[in-house]
C-alpha atoms as a PDB file:
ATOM      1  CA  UNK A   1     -29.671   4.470  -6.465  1.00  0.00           C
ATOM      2  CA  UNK A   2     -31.206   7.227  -4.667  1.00  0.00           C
ATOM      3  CA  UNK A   3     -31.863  10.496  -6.731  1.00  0.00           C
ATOM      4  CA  UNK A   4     -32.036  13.966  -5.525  1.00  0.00           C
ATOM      5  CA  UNK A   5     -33.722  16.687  -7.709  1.00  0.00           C
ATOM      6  CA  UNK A   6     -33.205  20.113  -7.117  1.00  0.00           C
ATOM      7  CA  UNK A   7     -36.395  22.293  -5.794  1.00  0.00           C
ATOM      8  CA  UNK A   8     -35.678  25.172  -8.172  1.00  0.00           C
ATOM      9  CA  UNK A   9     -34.870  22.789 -11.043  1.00  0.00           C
ATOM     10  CA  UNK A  10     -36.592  24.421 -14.439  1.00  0.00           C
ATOM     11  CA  UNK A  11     -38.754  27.124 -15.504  1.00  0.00           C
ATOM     12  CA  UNK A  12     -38.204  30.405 -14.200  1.00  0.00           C
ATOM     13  CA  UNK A  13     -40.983  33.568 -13.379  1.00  0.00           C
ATOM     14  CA  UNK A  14     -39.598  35.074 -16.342  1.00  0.00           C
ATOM     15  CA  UNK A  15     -39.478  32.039 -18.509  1.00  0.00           C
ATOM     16  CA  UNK A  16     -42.552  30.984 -17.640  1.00  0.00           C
ATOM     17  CA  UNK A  17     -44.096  34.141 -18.305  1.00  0.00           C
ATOM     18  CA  UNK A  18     -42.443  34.170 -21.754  1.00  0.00           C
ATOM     19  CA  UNK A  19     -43.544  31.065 -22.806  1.00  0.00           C
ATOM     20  CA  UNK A  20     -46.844  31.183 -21.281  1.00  0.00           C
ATOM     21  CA  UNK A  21     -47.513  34.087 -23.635  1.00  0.00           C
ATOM     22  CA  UNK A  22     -46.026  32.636 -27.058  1.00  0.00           C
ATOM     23  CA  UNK A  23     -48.292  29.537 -26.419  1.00  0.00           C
ATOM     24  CA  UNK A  24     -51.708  31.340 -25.815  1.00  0.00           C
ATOM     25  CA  UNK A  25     -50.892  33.953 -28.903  1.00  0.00           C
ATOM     26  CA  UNK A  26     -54.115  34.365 -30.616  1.00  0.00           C
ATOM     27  CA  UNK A  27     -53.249  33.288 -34.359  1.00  0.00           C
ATOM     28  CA  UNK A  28     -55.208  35.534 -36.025  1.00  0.00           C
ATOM     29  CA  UNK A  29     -52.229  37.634 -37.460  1.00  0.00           C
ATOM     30  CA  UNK A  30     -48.796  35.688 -39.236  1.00  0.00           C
ATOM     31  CA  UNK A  31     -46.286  36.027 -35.852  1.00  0.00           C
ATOM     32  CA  UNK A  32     -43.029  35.043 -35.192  1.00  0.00           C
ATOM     33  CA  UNK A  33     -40.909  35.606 -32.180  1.00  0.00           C
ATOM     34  CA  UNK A  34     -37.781  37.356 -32.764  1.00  0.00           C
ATOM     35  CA  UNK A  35     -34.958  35.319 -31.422  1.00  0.00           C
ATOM     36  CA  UNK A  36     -35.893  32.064 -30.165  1.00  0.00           C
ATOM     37  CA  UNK A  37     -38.444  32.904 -27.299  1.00  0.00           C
ATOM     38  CA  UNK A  38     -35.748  31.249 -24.735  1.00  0.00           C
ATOM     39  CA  UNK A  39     -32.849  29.348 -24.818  1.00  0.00           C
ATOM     40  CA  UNK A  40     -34.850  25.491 -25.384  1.00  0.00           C
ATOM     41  CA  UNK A  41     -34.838  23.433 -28.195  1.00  0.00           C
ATOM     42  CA  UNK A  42     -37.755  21.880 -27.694  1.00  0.00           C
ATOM     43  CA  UNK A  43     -40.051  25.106 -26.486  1.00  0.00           C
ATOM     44  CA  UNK A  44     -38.721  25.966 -30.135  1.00  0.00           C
ATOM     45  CA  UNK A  45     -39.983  23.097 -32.189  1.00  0.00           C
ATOM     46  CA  UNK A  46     -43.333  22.892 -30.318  1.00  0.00           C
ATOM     47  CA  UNK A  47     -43.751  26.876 -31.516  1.00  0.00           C
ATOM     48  CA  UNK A  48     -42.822  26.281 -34.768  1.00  0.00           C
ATOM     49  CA  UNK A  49     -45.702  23.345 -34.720  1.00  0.00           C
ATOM     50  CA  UNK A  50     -47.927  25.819 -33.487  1.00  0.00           C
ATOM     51  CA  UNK A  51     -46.898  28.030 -36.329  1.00  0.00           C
ATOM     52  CA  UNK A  52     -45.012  30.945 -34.607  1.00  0.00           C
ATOM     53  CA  UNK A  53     -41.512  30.388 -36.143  1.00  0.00           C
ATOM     54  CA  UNK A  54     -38.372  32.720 -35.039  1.00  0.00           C
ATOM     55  CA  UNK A  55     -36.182  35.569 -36.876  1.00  0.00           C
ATOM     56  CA  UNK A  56     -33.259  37.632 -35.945  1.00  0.00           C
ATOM     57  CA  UNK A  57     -34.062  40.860 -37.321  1.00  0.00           C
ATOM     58  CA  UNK A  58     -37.429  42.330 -38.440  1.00  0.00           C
ATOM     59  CA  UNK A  59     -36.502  42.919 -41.960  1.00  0.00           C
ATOM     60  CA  UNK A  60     -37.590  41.433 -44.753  1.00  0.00           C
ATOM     61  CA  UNK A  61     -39.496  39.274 -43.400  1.00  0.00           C
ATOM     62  CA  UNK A  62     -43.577  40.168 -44.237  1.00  0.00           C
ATOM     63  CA  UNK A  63     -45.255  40.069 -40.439  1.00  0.00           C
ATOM     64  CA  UNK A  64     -48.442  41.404 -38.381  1.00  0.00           C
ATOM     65  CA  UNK A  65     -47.445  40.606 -35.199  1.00  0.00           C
ATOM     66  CA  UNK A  66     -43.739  40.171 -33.172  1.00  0.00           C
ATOM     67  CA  UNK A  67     -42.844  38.180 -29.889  1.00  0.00           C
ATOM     68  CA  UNK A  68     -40.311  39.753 -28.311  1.00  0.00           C
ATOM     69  CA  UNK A  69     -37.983  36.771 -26.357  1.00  0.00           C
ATOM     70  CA  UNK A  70     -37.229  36.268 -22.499  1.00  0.00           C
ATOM     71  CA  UNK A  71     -33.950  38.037 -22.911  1.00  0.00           C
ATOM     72  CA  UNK A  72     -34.996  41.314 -24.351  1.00  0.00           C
ATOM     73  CA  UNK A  73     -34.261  43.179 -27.277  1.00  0.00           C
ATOM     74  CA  UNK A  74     -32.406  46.597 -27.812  1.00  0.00           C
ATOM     75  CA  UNK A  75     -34.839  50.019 -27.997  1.00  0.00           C
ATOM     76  CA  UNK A  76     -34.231  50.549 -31.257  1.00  0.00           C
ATOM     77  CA  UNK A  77     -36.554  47.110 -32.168  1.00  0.00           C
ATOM     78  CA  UNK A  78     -39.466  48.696 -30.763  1.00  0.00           C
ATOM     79  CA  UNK A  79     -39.573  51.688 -32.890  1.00  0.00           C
ATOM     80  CA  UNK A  80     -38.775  49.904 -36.067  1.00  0.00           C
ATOM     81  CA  UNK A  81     -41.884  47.466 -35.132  1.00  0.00           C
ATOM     82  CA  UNK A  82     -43.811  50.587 -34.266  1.00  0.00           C
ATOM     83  CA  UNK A  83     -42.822  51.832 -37.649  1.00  0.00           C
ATOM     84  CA  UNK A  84     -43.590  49.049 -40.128  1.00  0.00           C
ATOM     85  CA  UNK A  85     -46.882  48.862 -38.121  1.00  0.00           C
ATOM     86  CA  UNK A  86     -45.976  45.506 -36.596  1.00  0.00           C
ATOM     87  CA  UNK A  87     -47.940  44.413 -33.002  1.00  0.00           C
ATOM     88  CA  UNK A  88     -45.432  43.898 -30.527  1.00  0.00           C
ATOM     89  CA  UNK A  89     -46.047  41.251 -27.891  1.00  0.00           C
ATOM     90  CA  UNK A  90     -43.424  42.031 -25.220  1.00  0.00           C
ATOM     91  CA  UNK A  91     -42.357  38.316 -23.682  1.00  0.00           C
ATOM     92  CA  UNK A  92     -39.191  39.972 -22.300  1.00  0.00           C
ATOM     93  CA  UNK A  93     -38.467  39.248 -18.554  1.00  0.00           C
ATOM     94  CA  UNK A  94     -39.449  41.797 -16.237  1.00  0.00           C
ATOM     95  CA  UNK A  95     -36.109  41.416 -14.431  1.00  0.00           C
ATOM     96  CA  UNK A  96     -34.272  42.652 -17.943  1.00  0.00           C
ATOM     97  CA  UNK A  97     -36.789  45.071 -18.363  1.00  0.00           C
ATOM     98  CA  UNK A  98     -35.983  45.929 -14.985  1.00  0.00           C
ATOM     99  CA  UNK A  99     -32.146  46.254 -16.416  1.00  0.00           C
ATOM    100  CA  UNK A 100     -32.966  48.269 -19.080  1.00  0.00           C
ATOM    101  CA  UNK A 101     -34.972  51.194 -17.484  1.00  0.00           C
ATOM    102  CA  UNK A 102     -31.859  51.100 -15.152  1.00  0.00           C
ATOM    103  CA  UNK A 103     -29.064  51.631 -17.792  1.00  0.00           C
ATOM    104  CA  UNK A 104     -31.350  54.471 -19.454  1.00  0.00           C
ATOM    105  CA  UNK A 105     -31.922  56.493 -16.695  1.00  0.00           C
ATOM    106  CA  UNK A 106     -28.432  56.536 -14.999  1.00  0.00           C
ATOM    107  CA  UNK A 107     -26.635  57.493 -18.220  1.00  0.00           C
ATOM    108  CA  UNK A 108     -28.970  60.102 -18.456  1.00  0.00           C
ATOM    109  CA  UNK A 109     -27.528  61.184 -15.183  1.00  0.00           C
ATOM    110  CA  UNK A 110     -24.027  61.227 -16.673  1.00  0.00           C
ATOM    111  CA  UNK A 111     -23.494  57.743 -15.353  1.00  0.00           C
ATOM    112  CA  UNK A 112     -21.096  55.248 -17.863  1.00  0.00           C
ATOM    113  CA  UNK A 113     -23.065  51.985 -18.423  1.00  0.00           C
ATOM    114  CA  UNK A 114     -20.645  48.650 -16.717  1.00  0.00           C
ATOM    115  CA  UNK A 115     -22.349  45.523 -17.391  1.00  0.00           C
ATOM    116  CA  UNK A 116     -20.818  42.354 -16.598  1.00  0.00           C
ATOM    117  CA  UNK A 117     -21.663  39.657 -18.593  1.00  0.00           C
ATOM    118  CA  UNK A 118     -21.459  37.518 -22.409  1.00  0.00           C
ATOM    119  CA  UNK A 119     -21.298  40.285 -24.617  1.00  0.00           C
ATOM    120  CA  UNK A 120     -22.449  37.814 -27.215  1.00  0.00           C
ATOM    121  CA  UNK A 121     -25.635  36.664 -25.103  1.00  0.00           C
ATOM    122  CA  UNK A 122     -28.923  38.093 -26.353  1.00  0.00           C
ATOM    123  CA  UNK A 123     -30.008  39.707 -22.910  1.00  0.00           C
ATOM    124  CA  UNK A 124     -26.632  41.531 -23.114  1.00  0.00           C
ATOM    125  CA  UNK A 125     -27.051  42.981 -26.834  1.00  0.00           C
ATOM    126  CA  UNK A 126     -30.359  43.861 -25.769  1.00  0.00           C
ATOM    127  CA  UNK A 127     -29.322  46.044 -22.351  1.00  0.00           C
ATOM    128  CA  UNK A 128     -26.812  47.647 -24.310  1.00  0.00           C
ATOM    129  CA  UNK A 129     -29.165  48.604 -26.615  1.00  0.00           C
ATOM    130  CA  UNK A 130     -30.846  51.238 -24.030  1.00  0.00           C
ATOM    131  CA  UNK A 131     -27.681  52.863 -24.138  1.00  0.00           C
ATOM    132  CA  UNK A 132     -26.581  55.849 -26.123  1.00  0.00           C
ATOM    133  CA  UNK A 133     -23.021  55.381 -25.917  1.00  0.00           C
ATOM    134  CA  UNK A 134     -23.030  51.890 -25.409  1.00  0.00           C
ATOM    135  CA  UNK A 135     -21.852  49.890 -22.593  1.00  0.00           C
ATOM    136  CA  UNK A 136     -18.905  48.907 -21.196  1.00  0.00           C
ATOM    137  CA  UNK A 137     -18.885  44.946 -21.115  1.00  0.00           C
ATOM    138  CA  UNK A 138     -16.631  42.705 -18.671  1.00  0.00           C
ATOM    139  CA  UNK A 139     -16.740  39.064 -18.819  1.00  0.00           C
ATOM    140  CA  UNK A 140     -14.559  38.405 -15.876  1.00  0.00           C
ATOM    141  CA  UNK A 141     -11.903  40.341 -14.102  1.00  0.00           C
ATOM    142  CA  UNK A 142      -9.342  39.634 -16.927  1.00  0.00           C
ATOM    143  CA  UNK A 143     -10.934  41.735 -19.454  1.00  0.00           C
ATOM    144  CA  UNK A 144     -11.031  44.821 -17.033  1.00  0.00           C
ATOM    145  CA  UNK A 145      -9.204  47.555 -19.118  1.00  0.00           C
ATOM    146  CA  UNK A 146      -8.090  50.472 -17.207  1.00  0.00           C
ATOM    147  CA  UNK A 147      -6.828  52.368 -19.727  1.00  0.00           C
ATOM    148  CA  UNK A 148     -10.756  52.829 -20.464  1.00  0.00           C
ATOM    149  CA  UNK A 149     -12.122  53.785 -17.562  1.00  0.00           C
ATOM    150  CA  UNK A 150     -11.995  57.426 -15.945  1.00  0.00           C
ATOM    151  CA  UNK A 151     -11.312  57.898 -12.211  1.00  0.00           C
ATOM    152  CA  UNK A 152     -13.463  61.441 -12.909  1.00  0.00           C
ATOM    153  CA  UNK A 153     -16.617  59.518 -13.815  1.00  0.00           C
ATOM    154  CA  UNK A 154     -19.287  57.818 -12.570  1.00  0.00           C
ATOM    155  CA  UNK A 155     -19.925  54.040 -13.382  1.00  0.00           C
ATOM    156  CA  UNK A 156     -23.377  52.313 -13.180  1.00  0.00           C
ATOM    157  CA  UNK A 157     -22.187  48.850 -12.598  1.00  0.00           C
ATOM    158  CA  UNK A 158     -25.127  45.668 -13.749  1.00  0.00           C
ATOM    159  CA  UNK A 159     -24.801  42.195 -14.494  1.00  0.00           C
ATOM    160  CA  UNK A 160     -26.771  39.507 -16.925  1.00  0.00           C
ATOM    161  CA  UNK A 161     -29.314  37.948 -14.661  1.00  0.00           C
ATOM    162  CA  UNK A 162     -28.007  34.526 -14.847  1.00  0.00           C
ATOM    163  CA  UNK A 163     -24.212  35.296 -14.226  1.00  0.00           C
ATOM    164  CA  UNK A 164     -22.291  33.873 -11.657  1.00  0.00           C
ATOM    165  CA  UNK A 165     -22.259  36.178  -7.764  1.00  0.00           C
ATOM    166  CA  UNK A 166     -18.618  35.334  -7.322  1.00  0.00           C
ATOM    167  CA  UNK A 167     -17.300  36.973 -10.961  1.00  0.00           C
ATOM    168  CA  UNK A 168     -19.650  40.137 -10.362  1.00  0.00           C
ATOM    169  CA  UNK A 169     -18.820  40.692  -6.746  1.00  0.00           C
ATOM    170  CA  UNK A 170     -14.755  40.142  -8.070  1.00  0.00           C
ATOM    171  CA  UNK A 171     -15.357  42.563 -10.836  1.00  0.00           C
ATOM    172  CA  UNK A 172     -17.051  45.373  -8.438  1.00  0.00           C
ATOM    173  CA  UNK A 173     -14.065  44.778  -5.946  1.00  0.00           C
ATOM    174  CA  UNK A 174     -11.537  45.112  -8.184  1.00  0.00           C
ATOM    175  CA  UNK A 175     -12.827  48.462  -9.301  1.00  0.00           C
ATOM    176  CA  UNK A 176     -13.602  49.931  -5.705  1.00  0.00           C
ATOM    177  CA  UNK A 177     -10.078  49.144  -4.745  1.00  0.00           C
ATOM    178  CA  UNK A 178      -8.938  50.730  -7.970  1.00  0.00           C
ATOM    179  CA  UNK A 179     -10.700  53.989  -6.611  1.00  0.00           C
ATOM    180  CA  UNK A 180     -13.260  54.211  -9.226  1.00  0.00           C
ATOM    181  CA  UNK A 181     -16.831  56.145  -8.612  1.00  0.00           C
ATOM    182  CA  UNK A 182     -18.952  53.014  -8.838  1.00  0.00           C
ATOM    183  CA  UNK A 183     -22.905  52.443  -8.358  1.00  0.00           C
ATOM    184  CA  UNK A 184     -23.399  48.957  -8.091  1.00  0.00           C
ATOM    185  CA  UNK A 185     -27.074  47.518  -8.735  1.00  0.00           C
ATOM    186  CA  UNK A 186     -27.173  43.624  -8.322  1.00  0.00           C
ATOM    187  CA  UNK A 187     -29.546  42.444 -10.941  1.00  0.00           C
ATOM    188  CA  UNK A 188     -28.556  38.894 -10.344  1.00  0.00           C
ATOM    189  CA  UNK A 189     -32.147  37.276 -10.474  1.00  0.00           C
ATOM    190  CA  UNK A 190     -33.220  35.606  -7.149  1.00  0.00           C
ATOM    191  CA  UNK A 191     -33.697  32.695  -8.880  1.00  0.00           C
ATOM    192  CA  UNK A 192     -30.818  32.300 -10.421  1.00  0.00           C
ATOM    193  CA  UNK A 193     -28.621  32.746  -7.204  1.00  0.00           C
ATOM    194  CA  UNK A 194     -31.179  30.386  -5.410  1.00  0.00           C
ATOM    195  CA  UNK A 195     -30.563  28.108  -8.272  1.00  0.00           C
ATOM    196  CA  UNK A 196     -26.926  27.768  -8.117  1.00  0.00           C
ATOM    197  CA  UNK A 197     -26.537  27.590  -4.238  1.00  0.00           C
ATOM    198  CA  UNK A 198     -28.956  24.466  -4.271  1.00  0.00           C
ATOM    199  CA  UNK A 199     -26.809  22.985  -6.901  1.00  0.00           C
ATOM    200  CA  UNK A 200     -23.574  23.906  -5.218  1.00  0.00           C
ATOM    201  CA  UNK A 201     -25.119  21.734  -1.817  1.00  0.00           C
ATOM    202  CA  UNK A 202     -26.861  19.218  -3.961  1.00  0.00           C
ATOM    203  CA  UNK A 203     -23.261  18.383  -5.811  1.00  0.00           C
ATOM    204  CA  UNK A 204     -21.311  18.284  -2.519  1.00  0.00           C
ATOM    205  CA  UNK A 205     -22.660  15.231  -1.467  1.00  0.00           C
ATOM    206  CA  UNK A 206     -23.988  12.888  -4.521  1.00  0.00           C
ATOM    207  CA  UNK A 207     -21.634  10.629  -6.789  1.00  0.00           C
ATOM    208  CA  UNK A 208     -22.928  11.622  -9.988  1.00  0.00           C
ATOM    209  CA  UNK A 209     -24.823  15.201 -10.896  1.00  0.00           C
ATOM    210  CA  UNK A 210     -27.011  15.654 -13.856  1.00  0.00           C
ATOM    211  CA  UNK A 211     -27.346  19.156 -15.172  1.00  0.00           C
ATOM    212  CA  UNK A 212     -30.288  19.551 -17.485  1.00  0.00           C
ATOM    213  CA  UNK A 213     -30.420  22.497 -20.104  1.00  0.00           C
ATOM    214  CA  UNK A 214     -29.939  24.106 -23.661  1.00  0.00           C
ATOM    215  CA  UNK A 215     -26.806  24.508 -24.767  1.00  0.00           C
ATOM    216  CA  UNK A 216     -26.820  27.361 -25.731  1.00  0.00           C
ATOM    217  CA  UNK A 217     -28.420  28.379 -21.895  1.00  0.00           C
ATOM    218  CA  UNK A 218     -26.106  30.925 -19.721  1.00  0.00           C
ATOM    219  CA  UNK A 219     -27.673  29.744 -17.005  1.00  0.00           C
ATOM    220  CA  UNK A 220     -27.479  26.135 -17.959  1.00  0.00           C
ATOM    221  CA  UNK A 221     -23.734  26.252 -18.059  1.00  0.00           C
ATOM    222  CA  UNK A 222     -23.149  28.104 -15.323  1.00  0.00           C
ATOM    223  CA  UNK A 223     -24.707  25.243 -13.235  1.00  0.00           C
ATOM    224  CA  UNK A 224     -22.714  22.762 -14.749  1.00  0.00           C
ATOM    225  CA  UNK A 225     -19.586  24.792 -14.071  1.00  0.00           C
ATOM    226  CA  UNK A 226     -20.608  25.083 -10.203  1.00  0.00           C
ATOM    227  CA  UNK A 227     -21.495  21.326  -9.753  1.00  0.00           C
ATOM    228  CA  UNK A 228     -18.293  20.515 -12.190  1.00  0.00           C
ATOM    229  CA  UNK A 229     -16.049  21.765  -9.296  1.00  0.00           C
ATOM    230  CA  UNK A 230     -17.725  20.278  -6.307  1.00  0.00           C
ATOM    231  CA  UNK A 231     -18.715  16.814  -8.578  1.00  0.00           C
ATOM    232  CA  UNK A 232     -16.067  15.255 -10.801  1.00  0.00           C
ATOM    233  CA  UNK A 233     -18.755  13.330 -12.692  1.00  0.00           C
ATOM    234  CA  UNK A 234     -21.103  16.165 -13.553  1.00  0.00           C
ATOM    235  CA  UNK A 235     -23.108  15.588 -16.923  1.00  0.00           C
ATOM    236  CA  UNK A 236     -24.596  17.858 -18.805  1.00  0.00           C
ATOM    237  CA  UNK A 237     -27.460  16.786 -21.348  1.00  0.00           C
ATOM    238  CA  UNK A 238     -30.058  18.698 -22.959  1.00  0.00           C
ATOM    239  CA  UNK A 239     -32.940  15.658 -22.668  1.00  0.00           C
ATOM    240  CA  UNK A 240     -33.593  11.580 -21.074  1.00  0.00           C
ATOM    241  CA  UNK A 241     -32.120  10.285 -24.319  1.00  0.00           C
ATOM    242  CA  UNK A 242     -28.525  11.286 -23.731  1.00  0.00           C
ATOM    243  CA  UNK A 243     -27.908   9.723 -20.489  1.00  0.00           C
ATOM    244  CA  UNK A 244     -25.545   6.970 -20.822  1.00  0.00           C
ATOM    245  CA  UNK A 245     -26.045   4.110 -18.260  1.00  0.00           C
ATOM    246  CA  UNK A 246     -21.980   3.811 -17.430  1.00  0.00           C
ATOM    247  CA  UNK A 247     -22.117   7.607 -15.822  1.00  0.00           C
ATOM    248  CA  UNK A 248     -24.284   5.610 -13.037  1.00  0.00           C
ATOM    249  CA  UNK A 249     -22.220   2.309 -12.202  1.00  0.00           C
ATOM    250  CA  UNK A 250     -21.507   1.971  -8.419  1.00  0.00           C
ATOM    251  CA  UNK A 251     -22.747   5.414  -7.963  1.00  0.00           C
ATOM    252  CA  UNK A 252     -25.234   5.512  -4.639  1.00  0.00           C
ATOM    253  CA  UNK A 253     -26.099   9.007  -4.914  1.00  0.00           C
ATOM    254  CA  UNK A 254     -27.313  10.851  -8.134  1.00  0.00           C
ATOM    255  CA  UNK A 255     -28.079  14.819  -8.324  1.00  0.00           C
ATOM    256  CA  UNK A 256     -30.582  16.540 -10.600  1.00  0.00           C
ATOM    257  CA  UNK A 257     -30.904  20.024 -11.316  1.00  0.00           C
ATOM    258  CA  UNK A 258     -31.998  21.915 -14.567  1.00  0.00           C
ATOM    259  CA  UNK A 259     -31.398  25.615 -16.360  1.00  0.00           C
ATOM    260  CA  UNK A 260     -34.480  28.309 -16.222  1.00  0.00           C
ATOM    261  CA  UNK A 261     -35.353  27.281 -19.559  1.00  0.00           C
ATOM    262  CA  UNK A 262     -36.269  23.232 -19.078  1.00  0.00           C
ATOM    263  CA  UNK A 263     -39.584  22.425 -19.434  1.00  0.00           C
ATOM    264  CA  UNK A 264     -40.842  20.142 -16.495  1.00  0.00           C
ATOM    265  CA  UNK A 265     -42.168  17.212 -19.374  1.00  0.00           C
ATOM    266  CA  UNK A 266     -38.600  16.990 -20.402  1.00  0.00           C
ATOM    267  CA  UNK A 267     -37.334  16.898 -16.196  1.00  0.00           C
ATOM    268  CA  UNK A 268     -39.558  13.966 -15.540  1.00  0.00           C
ATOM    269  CA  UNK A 269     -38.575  12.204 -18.470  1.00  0.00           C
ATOM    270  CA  UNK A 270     -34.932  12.338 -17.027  1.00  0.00           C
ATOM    271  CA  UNK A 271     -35.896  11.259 -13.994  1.00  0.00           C
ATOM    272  CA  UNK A 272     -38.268   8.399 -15.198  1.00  0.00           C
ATOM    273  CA  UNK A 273     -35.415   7.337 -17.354  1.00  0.00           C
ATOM    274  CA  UNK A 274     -32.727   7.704 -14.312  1.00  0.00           C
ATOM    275  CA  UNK A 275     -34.839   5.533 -11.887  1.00  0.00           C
ATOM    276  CA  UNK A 276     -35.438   2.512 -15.011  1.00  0.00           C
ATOM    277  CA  UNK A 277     -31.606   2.416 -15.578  1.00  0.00           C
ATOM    278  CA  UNK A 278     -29.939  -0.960 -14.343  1.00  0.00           C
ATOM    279  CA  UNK A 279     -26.925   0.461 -12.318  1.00  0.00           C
ATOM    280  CA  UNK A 280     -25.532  -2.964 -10.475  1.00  0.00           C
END
C-alpha cells in the first residue's frame, strides 16, 4: 500500500510560534494559558504536565502570569490583565493580530466590521472583540441578511484564517452584485489555502484519505470536508490509535494530511502505524 503524506501536513508559523512559547515559559510565576493554547488535545495534556493549565476567563482564578492562545483574544482581556497586574505572554498568531489591527482601524474610518467565519470559534470572538460596535458575522451565503446591511455604508469585509476560499469569495460576490460599498481584505492564511489545495490533489487520486486533527480544529474539518468530496472514504481521527484496519482493505493508494495544530510525534505515529497494518 503506497502512502502519500501531504508536504504542509501539521504545525503551522503561527502554531508553532504559539506553542513554542507555552513550552519554554519560564515557571517562575503560577501561569495558565487562557483558552487552550490551540486546538490539540495532546499539546494540552503535555502543558498541563508541565504545569501551565488553561481557563476561559481571568476571573477568579489567583494568577501571575497569562498565555494568551493561537487564536487571539478580544481587547478588552488585555486591559483587565493589565489591571489585576497579571504578565501577559501574547502566543496569539501574528496573522489574527494582523486581523485585529485591521478591524480597529477601518471602523475607525466609519467602516462596518464583515467577518466571515464560526461565530462560535475563539479567533472569531476574539476579532470581534477589537470592535466597538461589533461585527457583522456570516457563516456562509445563507446567513447573509439584507435587511441589515446599508447600501450608504462602507463594509470592511475579513475572514477566519482557516476558512474555506470558495465560501469567502461567494460571500464577497454576493454582496458586490448586491451593490454594496465593500473593502475586501483576504486574511485567508497562506498556509491554510496551501493546505487545502494539496489535500484537494492528494484526495483526487488515492483510495483512502486520512485527515489528522482536533476535533474541535476549524481547520481540521475543513480538510476533511474538501477530501470528503473528492474521496468517498475520507477518515478523520485525532491520533494512530483510531485507525481501523478495514478502512485499508484492497485500497492501493492511501492519503495523509493533518490540521495546523498536529504535532509531527503524533503524524509519524500514524504513519508508522499505517505502513505495519496487514491490508491483503
Amino acid at each position: 500500500m503506497e502512502i502519500i503524506l501531504a508536504k504542509s501536513a501539521g504545525f503551522c508559523f503561527g502554531v508553532h510560534r504559539a506553542v513554542d512559547m507555552a513550552f519554554k515559559t519560564e515557571e517562575d510565576k503560577k501561569t495558565y494559558t487562557l483558552g487552550h493554547i490551540i486546538h490539540n488535545e495532546t499539546v494540552t495534556r503535555k502543558l498541563k504536565q508541565k504545569g501551565i493549565e488553561s481557563v476561559e476567563a481571568l476571573d477568579n482564578t489567583p494568577m501571575e502570569k497569562v498565555i494568551i492562545r493561537a487564536h487571539g483574544v478580544p481587547e478588552a482581556v488585555y486591559k483587565e490583565a493589565e489591571s489585576k497586574n497579571i504578565e501577559v505572554l501574547d502566543a496569539t498568531c501574528p496573522y489574527v493580530t494582523k486581523i485585529h489591527r485591521l478591524v480597529s482601524r477601518y471602523e475607525k474610518e466609519g467602516y462596518r466590521i464583515i467577518v466571515i467565519g464560526d461565530a462560535k470559534h475563539p479567533e472569531i470572538i476574539g476579532i470581534n472583540g477589537w470592535t466597538k460596535e461589533g461585527c457583522i458575522i456570516y457563516k456562509n451565503k445563507e446567513d447573509v441578511d439584507f435587511t441589515e446591511l446599508d447600501l450608504n455604508k462602507k463594509y470592511l469585509i475579513v475572514s477566519q484564517t482557516t476558512y474555506k476560499k470558495e465560501v469567502v469569495d461567494g460571500i464577497v460576490k454576493l454582496l458586490e452584485e448586491a451593490g454594496y460599498d465593500v473593502k475586501f481584505i483576504n486574511t485567508i492564511c497562506n498556509a491554510t489555502s496551501e493546505r487545502q489545495e494539496e489535500a484537494k490533489e492528494i484526495s483526487k487520486e488515492v483510495d483512502a484519505m486520512i485527515v489528522i486533527g482536533s476535533s474541535f480544529s476549524s481547520n481540521t474539518q475543513k480538510l476533511f470536508e474538501i477530501c470528503k468530496s473528492y474521496c468517498q472514504d475520507t477518515y478523520c481521527i485525532e491520533e494512530a490509535k483510531d485507525l481501523n484496519a478495514e478502512w485499508f482493505k484492497s485500497k492501493n493508494k492511501v492519503g495523509v494530511t493533518a490540521g495546523a495544530s498536529t504535532p509531527k510525534d503524533v503524524i509519524e505515529e500514524v504513519l508508522e502505524v499505517l505502513k505495519g497494518m496487514d491490508t491483503q
